[in-house]
C-alpha atoms as a PDB file:
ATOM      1  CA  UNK A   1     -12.124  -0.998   0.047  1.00  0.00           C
ATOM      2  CA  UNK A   2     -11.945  -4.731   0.908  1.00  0.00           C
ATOM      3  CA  UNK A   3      -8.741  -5.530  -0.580  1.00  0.00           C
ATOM      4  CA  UNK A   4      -8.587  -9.151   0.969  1.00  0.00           C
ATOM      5  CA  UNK A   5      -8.260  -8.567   4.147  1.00  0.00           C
ATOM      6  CA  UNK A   6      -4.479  -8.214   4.074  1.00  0.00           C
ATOM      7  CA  UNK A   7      -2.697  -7.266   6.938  1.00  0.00           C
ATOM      8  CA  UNK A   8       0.233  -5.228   5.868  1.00  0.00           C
ATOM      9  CA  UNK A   9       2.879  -4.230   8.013  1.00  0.00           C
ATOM     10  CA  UNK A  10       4.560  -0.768   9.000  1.00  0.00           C
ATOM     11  CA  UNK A  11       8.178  -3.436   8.891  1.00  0.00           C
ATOM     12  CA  UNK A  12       7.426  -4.402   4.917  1.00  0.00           C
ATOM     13  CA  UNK A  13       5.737  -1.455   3.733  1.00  0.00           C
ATOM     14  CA  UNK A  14       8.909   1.019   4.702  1.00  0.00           C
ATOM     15  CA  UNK A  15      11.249  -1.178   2.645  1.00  0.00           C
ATOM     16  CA  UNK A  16       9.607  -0.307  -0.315  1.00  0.00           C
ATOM     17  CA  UNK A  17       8.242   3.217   0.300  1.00  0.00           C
ATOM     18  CA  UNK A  18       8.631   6.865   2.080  1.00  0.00           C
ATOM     19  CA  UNK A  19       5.637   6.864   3.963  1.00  0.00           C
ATOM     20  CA  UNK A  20       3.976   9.984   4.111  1.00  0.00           C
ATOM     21  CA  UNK A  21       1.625  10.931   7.120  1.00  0.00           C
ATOM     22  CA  UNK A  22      -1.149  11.530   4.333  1.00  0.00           C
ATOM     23  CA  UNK A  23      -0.218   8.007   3.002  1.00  0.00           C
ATOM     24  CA  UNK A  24      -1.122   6.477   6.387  1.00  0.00           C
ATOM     25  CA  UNK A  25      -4.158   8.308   7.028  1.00  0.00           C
ATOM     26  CA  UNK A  26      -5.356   7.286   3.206  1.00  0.00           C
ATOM     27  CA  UNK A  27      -4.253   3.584   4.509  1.00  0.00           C
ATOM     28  CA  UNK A  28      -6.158   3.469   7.743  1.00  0.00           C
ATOM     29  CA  UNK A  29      -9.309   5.439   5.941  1.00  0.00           C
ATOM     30  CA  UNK A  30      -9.249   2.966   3.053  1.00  0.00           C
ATOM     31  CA  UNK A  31      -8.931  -0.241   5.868  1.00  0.00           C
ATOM     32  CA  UNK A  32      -5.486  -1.173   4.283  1.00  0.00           C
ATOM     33  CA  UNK A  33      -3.740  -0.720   7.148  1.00  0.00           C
ATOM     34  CA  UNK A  34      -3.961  -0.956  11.026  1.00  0.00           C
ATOM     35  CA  UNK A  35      -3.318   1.505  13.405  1.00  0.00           C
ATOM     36  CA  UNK A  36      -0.085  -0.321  14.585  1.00  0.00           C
ATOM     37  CA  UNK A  37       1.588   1.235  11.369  1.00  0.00           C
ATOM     38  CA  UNK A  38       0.613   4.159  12.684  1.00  0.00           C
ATOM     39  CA  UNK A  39       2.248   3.789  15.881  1.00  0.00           C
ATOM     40  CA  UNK A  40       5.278   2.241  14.196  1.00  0.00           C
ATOM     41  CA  UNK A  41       5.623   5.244  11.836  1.00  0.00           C
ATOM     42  CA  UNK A  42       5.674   7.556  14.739  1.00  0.00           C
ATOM     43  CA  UNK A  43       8.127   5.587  16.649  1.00  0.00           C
ATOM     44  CA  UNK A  44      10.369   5.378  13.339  1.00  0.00           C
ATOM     45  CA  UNK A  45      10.143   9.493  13.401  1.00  0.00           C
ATOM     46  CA  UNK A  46      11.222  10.109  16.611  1.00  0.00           C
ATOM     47  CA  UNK A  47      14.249   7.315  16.174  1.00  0.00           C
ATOM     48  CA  UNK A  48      15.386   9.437  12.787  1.00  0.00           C
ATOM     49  CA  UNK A  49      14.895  12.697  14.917  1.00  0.00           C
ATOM     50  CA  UNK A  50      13.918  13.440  18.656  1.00  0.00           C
ATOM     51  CA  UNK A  51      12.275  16.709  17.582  1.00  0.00           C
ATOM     52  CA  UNK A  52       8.661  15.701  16.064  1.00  0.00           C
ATOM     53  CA  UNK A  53       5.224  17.723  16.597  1.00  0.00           C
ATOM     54  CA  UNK A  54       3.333  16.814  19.743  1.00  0.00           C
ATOM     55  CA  UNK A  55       0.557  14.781  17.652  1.00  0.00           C
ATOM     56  CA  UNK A  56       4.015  12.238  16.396  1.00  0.00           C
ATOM     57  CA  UNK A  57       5.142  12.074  20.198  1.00  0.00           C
ATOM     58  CA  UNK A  58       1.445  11.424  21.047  1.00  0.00           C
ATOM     59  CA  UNK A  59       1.196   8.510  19.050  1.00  0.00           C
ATOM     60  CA  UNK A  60       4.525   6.836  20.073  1.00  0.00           C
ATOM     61  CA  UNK A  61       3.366   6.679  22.958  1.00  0.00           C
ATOM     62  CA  UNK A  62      -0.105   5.423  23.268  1.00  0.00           C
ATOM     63  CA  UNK A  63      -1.235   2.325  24.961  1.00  0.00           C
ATOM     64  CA  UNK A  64      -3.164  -0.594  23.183  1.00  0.00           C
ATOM     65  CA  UNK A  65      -6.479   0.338  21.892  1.00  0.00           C
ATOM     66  CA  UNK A  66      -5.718   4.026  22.506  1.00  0.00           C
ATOM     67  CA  UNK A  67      -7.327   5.838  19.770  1.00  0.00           C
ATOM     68  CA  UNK A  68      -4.794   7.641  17.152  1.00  0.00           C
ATOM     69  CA  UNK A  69      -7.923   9.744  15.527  1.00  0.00           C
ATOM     70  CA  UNK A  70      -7.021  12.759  17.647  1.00  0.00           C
ATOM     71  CA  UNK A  71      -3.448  12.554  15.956  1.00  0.00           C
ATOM     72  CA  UNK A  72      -3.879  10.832  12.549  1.00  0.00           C
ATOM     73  CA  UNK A  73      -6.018  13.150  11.438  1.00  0.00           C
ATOM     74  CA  UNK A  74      -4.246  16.271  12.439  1.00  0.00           C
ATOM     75  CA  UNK A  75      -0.642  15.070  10.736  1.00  0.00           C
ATOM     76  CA  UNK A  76      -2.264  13.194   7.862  1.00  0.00           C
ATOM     77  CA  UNK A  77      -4.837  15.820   6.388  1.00  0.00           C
ATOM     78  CA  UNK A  78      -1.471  18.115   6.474  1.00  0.00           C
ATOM     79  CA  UNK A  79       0.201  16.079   3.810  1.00  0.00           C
ATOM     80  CA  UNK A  80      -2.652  14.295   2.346  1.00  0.00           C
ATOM     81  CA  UNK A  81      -2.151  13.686  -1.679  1.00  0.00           C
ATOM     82  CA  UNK A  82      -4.665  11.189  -2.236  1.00  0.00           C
ATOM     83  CA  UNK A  83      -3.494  10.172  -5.584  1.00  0.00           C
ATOM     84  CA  UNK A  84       0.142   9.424  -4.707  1.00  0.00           C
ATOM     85  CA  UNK A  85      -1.146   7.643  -1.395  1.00  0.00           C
ATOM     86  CA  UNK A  86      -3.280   5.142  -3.618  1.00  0.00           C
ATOM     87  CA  UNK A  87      -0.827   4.510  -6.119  1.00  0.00           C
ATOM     88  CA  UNK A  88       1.994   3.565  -3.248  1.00  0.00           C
ATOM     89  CA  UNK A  89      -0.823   1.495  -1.671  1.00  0.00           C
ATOM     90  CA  UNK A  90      -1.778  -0.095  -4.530  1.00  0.00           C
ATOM     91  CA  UNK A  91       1.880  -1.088  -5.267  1.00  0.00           C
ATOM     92  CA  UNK A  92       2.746  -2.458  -2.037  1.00  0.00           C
ATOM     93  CA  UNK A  93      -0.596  -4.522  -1.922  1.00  0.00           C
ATOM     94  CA  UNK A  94       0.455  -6.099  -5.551  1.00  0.00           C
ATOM     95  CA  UNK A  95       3.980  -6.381  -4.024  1.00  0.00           C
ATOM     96  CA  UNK A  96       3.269  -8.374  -1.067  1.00  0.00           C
ATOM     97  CA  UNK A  97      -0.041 -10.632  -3.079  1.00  0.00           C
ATOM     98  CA  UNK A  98       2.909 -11.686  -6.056  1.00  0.00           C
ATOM     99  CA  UNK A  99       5.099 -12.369  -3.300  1.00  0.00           C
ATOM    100  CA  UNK A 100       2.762 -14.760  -1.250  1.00  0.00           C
ATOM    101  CA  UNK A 101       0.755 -15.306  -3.888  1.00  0.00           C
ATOM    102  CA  UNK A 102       1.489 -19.340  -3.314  1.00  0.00           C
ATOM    103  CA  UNK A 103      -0.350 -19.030  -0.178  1.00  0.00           C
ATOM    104  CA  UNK A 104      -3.437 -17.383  -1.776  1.00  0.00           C
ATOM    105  CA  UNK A 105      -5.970 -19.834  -3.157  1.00  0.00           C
ATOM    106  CA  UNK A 106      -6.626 -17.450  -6.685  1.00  0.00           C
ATOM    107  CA  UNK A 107      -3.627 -15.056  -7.226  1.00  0.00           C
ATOM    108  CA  UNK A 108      -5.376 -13.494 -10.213  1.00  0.00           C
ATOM    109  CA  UNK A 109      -8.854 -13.253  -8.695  1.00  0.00           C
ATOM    110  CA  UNK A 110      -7.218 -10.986  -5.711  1.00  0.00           C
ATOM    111  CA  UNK A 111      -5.320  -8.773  -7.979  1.00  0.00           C
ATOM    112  CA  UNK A 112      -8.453  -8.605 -10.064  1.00  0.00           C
ATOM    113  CA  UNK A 113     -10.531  -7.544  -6.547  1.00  0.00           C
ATOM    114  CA  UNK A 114      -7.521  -4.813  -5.770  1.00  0.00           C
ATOM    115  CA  UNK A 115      -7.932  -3.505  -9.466  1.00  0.00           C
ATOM    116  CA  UNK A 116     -11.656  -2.948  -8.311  1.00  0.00           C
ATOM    117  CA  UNK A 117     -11.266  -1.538  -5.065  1.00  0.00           C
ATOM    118  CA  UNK A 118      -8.981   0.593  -6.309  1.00  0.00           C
ATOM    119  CA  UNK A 119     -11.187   2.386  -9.234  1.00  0.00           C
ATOM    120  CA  UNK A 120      -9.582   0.047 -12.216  1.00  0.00           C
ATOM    121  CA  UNK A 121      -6.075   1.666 -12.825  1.00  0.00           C
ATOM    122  CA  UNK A 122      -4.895   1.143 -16.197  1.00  0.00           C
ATOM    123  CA  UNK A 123      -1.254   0.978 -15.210  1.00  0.00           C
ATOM    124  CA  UNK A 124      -2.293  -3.092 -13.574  1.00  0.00           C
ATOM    125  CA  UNK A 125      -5.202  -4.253 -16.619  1.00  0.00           C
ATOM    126  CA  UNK A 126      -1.973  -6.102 -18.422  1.00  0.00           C
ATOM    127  CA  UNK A 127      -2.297  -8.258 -15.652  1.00  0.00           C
ATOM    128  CA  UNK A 128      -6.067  -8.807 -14.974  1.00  0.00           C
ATOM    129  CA  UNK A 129      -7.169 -11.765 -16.154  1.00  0.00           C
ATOM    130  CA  UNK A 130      -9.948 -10.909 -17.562  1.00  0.00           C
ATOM    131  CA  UNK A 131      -8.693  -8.157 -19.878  1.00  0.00           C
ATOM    132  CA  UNK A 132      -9.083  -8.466 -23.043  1.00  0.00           C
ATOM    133  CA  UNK A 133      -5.437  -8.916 -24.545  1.00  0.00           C
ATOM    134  CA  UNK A 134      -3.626  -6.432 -27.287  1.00  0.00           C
ATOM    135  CA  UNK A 135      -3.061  -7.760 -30.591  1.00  0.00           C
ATOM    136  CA  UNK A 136      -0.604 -10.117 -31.040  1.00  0.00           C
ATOM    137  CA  UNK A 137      -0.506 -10.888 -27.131  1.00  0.00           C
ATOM    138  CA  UNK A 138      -1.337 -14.259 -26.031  1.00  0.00           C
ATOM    139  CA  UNK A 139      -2.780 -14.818 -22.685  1.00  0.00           C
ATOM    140  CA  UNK A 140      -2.458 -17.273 -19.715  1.00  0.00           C
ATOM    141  CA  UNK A 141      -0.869 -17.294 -15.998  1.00  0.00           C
ATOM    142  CA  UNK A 142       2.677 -16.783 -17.812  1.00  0.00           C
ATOM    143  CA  UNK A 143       2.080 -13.831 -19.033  1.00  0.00           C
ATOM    144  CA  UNK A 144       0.059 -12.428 -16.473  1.00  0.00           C
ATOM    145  CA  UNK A 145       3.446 -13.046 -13.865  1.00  0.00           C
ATOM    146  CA  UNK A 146       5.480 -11.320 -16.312  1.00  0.00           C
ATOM    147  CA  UNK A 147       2.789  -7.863 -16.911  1.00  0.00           C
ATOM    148  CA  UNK A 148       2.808  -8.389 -13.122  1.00  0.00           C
ATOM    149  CA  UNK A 149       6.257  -8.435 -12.396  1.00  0.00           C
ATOM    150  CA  UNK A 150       7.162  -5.924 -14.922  1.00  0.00           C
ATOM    151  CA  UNK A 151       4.762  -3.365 -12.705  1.00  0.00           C
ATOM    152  CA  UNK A 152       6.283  -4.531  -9.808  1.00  0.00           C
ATOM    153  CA  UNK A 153       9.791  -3.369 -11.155  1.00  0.00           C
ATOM    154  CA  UNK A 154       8.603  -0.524 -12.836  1.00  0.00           C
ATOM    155  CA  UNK A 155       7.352   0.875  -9.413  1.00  0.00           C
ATOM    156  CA  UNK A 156       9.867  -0.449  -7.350  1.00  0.00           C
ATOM    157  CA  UNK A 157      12.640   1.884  -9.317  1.00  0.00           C
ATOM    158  CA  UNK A 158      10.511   4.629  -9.445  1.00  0.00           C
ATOM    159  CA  UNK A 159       9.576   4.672  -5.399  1.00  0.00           C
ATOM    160  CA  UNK A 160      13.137   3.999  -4.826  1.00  0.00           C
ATOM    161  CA  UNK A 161      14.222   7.301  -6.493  1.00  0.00           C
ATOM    162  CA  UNK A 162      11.718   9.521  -4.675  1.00  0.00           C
END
C-alpha cells in the first residue's frame, strides 16, 4: 500500500480505536504505520497493567532503531484478523485525510488512492469521485463531504461501541 505517505500516530489513532496487536502488525506490514506506534502501544499496555508478556515489555523498552520484528510478529500473528485490522485502518486514514484535508493539494484524489490501496471497499465509493452516482443523486465536492462525513460518523459510533 502507498496510502500517501501519511504518518499516523499511536496519540490520534487510540482516540478513535482499540488497537489490537494484530491491528498493528497489519499497520506496520501494510506501511501505514511506523514502528513508534508500536513502541507507544506497548508502553500504553504496561501503563493500563504492569503484568504484559515478555515480547510487550520487550518492546517498551527498546532503543531507537532497535528492531520490533522479534516481538511484533510474535504478539500480532496471535490476534491477527486481517479484515477488522483494514477496515479500522482504513477509517482512521479517511479520518485524519477529511480532517487535514485543507492541507492536502487533492482531497478526493487521496481518498480515491486509499480506496485503491485498500482493494475498492464499497462502504467509501459514495465518496469517490469518480463513481458513477445513484439515480437521483447529484454529484460535486458537496456531496462528496457529506457521503464522506456520513462514513466518518457511521464508523466512529460503531468503533466507539466495541
Amino acid at each position: 500500500m502507498s496510502t500517501l505517505q501519511i504518518e499516523l500516530r499511536y496519540e490520534y489513532i487510540s482516540k478513535f480505536v482499540k488497537l489490537t496487536w494484530g491491528d498493528i502488525l497489519y499497520g506496520i506490514n501494510n506501511n501505514i504505520f511506523s514502528d513508534e506506534v508500536a513502541i507507544k502501544h506497548a508502553v500504553a499496555e504496561i501503563e493500563k497493567n504492569e503484568k504484559q508478556p515478555n515480547e510487550v515489555i520487550e518492546l517498551a523498552y527498546l532503543f531507537q532503531g532497535e528492531s520490533i520484528h522479534p516481538y511484533i510478529g510474535k504478539l500480532g500473528n496471535n490476534n491477527l484478523d486481517e479484515e477488522s485490522s483494514k477496515e479500522k485502518l482504513l477509517f482512521i486514514l479517511l479520518k485524519w485525510l477529511f480532517e487535514n484535508k485543507e492541507l492536502i493539494p487533492e482531497p478526493f484524489k487521496a481518498v480515491a488512492e486509499i480506496y485503491a490501496d485498500f482493494d475498492y471497499p464499497e462502504e467509501i465509493s459514495k465518496f469517490v469521485y469518480y463513481m458513477p452516482l445513484q439515480d437521483g443523486e447529484s454529484g460535486g465536492n458537496a456531496y462528496l463531504l457529506n457521503q464522506w462525513e456520513k462514513y466518518l460518523v457511521a464508523k466512529n459510533r460503531y468503533f466507539s461501541n466495541i
